[in-house]
N, C-alpha and C. Protein backbone atom coordinates (compact mmCIF):
# COMPACT_ATOMS: atom_id res chain seq x y z
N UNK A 1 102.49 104.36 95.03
CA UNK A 1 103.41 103.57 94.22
C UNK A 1 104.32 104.55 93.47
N UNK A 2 105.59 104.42 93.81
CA UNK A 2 106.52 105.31 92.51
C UNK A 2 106.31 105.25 91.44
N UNK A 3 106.38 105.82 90.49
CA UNK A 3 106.76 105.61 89.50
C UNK A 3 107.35 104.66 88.38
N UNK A 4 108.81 104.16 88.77
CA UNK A 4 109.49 103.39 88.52
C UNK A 4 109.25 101.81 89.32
N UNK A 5 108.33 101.65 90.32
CA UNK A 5 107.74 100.63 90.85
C UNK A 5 107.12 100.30 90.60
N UNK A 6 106.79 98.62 89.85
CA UNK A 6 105.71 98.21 89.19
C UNK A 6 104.99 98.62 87.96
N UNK A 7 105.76 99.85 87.53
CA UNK A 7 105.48 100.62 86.40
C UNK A 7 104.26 99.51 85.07
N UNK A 8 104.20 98.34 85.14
CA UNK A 8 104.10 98.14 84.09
C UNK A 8 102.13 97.56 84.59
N UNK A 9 102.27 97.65 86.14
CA UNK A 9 100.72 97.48 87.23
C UNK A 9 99.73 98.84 86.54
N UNK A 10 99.84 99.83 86.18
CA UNK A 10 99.64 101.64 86.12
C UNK A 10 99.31 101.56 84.29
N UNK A 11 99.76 100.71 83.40
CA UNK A 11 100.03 101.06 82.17
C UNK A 11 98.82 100.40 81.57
N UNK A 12 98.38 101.47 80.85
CA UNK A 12 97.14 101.43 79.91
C UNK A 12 97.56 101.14 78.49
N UNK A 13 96.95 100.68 77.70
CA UNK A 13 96.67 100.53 75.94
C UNK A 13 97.11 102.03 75.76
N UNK A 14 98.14 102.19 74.66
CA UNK A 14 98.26 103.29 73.96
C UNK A 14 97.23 103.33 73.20
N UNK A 15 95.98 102.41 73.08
CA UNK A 15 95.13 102.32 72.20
C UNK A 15 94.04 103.19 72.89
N UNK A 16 93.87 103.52 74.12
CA UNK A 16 93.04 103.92 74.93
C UNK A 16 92.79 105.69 74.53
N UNK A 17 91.41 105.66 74.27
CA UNK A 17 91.31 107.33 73.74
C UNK A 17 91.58 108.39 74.55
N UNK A 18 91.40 108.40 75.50
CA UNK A 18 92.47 109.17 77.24
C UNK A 18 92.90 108.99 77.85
N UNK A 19 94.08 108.90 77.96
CA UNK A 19 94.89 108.70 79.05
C UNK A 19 95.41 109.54 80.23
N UNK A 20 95.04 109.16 81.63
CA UNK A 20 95.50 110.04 82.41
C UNK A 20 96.71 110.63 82.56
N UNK A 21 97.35 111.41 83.11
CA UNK A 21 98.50 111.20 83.13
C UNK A 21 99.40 110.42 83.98
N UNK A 22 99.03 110.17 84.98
CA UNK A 22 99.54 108.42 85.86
C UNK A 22 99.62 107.48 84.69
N UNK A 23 98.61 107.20 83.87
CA UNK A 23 98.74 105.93 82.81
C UNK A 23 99.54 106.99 81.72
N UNK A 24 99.76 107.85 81.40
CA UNK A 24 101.22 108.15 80.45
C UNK A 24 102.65 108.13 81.21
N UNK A 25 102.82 108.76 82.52
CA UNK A 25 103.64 108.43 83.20
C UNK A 25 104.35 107.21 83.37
N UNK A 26 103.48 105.88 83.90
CA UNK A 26 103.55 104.09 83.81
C UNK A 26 104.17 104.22 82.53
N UNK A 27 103.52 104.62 81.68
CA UNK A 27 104.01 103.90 80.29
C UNK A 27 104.84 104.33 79.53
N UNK A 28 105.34 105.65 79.86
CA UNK A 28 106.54 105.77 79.55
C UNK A 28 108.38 105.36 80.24
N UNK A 29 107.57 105.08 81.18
CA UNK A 29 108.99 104.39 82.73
C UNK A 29 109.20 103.15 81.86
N UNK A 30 107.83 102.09 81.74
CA UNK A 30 107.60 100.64 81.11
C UNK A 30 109.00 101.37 79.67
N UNK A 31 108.46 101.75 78.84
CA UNK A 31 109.16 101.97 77.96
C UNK A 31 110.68 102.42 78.19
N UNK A 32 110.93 103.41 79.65
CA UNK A 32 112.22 103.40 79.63
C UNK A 32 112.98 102.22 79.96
N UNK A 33 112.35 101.53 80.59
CA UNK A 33 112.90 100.15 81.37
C UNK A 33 113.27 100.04 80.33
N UNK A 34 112.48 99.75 79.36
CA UNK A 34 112.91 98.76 77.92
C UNK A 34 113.60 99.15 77.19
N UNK A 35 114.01 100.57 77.75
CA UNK A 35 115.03 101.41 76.43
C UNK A 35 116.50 101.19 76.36
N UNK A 36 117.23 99.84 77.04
CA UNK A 36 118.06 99.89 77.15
C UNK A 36 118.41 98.35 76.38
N UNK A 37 119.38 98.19 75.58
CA UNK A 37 119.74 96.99 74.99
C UNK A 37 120.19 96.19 75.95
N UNK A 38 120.62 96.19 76.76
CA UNK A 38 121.21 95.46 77.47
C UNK A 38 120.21 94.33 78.62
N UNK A 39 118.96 95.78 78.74
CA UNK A 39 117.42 95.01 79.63
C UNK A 39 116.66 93.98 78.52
N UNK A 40 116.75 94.16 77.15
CA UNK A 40 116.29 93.74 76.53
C UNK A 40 116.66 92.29 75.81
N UNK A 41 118.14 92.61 75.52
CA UNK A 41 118.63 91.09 76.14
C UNK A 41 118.10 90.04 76.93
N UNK A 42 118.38 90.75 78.25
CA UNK A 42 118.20 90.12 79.27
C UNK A 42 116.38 89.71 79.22
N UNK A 43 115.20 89.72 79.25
CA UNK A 43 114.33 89.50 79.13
C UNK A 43 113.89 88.27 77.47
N UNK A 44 114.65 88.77 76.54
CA UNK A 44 114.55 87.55 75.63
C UNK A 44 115.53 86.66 76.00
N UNK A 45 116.17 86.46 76.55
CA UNK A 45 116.95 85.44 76.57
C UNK A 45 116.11 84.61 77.84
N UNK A 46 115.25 84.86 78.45
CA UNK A 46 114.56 84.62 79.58
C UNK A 46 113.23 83.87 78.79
N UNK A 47 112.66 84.45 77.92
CA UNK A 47 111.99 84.07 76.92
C UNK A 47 112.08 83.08 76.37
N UNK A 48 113.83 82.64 75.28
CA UNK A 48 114.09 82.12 74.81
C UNK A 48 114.05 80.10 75.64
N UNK A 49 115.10 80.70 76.88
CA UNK A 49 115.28 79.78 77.96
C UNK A 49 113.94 78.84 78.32
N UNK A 50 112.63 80.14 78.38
CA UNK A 50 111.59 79.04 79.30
C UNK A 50 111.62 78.77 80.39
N UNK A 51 112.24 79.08 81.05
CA UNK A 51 112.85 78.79 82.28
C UNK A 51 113.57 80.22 83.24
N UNK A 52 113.24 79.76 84.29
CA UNK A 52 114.30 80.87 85.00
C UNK A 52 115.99 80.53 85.06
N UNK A 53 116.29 81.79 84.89
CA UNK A 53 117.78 81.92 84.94
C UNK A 53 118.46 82.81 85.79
N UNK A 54 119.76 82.11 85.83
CA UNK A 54 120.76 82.26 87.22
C UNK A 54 121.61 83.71 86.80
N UNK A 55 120.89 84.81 87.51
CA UNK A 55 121.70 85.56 87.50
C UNK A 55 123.57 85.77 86.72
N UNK A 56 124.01 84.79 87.36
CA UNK A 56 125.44 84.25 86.82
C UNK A 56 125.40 83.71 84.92
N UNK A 57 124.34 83.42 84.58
CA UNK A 57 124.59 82.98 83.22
C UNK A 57 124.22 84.53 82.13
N UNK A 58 124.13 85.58 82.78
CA UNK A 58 123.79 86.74 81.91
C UNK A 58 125.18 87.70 81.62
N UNK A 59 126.33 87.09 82.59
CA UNK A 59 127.74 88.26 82.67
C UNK A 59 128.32 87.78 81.06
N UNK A 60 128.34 86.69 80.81
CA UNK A 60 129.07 86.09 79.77
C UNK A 60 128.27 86.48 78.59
N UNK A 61 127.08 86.46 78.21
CA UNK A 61 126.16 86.57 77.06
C UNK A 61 126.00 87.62 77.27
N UNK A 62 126.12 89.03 78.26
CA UNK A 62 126.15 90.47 77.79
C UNK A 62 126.99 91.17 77.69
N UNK A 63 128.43 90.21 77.98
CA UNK A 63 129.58 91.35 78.23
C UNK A 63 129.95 91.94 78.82
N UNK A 64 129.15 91.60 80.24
CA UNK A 64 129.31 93.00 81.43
C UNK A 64 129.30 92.33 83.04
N UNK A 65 129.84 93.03 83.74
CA UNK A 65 130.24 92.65 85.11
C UNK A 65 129.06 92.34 85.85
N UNK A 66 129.30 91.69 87.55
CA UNK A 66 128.14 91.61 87.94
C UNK A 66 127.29 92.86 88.28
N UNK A 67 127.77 94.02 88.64
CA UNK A 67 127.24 95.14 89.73
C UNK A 67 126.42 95.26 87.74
N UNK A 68 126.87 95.80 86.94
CA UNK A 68 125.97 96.06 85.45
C UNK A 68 124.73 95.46 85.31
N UNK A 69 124.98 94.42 85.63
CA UNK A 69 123.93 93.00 85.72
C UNK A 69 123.00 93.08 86.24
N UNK A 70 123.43 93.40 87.76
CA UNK A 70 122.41 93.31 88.97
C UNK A 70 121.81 94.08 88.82
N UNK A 71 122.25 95.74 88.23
CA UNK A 71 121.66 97.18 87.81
C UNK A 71 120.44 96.89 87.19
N UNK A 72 120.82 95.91 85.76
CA UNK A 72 119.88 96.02 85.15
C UNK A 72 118.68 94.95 85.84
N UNK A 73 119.02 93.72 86.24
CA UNK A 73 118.09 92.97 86.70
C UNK A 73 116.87 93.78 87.61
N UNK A 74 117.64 94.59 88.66
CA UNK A 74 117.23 95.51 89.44
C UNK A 74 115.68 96.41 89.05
N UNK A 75 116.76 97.13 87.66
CA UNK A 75 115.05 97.65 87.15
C UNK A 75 114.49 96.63 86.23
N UNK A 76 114.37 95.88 85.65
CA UNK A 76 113.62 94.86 85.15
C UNK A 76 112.66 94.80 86.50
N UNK A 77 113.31 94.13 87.59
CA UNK A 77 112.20 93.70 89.01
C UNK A 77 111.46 94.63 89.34
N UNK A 78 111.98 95.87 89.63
CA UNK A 78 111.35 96.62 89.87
C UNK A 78 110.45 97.38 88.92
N UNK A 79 110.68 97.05 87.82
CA UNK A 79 108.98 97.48 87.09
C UNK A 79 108.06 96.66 87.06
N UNK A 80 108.27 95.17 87.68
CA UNK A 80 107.33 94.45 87.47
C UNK A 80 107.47 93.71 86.35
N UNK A 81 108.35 93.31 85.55
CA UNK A 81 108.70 92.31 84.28
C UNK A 81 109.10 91.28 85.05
N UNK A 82 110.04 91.43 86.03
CA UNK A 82 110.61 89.73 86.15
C UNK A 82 110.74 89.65 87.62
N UNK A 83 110.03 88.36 87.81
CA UNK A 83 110.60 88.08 89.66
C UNK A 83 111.89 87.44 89.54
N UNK A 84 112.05 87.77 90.73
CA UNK A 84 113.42 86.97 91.45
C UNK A 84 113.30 85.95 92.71
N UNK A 85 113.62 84.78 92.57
CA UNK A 85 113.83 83.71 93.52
C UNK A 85 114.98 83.43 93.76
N UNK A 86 115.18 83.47 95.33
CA UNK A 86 116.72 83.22 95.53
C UNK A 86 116.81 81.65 95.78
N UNK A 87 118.04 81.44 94.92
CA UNK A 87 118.28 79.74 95.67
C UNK A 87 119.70 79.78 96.16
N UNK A 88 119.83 79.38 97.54
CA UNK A 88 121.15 79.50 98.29
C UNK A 88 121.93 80.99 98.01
N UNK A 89 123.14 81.11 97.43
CA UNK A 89 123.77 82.01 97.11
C UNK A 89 123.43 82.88 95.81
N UNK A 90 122.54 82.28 95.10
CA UNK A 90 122.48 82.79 93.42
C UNK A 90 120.65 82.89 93.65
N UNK A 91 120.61 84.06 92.59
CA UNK A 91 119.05 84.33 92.18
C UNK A 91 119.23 84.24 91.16
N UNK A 92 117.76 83.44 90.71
CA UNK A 92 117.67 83.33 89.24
C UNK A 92 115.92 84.21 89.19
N UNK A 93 116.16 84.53 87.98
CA UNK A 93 114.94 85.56 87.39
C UNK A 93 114.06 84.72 86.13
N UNK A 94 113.32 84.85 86.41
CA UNK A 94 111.94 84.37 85.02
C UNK A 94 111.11 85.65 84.73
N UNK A 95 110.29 85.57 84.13
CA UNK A 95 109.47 86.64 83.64
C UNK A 95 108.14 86.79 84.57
N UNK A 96 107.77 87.85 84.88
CA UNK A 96 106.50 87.89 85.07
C UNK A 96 105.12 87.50 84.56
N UNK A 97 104.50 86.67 84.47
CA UNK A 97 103.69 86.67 83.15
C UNK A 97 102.20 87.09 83.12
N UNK A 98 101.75 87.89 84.25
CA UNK A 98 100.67 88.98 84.13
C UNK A 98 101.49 90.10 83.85
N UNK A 99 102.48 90.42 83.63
CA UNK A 99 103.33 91.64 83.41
C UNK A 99 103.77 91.79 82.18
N UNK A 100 103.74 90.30 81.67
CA UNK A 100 104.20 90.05 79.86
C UNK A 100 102.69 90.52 79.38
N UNK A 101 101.43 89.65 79.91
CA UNK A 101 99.97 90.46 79.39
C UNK A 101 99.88 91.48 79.50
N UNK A 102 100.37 92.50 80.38
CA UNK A 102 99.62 93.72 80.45
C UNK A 102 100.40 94.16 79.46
N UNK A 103 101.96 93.84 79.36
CA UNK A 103 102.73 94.87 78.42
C UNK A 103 102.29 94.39 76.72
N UNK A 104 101.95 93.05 76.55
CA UNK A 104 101.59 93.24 75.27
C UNK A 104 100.39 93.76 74.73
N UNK A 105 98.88 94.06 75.89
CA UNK A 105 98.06 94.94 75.85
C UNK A 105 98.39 96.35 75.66
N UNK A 106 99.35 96.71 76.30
CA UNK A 106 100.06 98.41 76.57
C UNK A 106 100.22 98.17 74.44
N UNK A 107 100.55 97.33 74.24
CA UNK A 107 101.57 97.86 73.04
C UNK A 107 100.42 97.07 71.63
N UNK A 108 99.33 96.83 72.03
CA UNK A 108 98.51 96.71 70.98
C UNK A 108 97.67 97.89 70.47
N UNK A 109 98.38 98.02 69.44
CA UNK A 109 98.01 99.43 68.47
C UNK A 109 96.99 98.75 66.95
N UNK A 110 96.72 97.72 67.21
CA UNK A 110 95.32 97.34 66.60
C UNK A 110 94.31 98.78 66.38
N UNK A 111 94.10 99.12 64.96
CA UNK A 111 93.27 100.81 64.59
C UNK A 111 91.62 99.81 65.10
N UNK A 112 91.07 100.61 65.59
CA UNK A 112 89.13 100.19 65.59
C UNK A 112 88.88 100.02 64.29
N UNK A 113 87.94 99.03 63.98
CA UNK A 113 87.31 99.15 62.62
C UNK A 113 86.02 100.20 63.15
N UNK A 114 85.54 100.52 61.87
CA UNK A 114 84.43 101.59 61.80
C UNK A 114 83.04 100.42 60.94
């Protein structure tokens, strides 16, 4: 598996007392995916919706052309955050949602009690 493929399948709890470096690797890609305002958008507004959405309704609410769009949709899919279903001419994207669990596991920084 690359790297940048499925990245978010590979990603362990930052809570985890060792991490290999494959599970720091995953989880820092997961994090680059997310390092961009524009991916981040795009995933809450997917959120917000409930629903999957049409490729075409993201140019207007981000400001940016289609090839920008598709870029970003692109790595969203390809880390494993959001599928894509094509209907006729247009794909619309929803979220992954074993991919939303693992990433809000990745990012639970809950301290152990003693």
């Amino acid at each position: 598996m690359s790297a940048s493929l499925e990245a978010v399948a590979c990603c362990t709890p930052l809570s985890t007392p060792v991490m290999s470096d494959e599970e720091t690797n995953a989880t820092a890609e997961l994090f680059r995916v997310l390092g961009d305002p524009a991916r981040v958008r795009i995933v809450n507004m997917i959120v917000v919706a409930g629903a999957p959405i049409c490729a075409c309704d993201f140019y207007d609410a981000l400001g940016l052309g289609q090839p920008t769009v598709s870029y970003h949709l692109k790595k969203l899919t390809d880390a494993g955050l959001l599928e894509r279903e094509q209907r006729g001419k247009w794909a619309f994207f929803s979220l992954n949602e074993k991919a939303v669990e693992k990433l809000a596991a990745v990012a639970d920084l809950k301290v152990a009690q003693c």
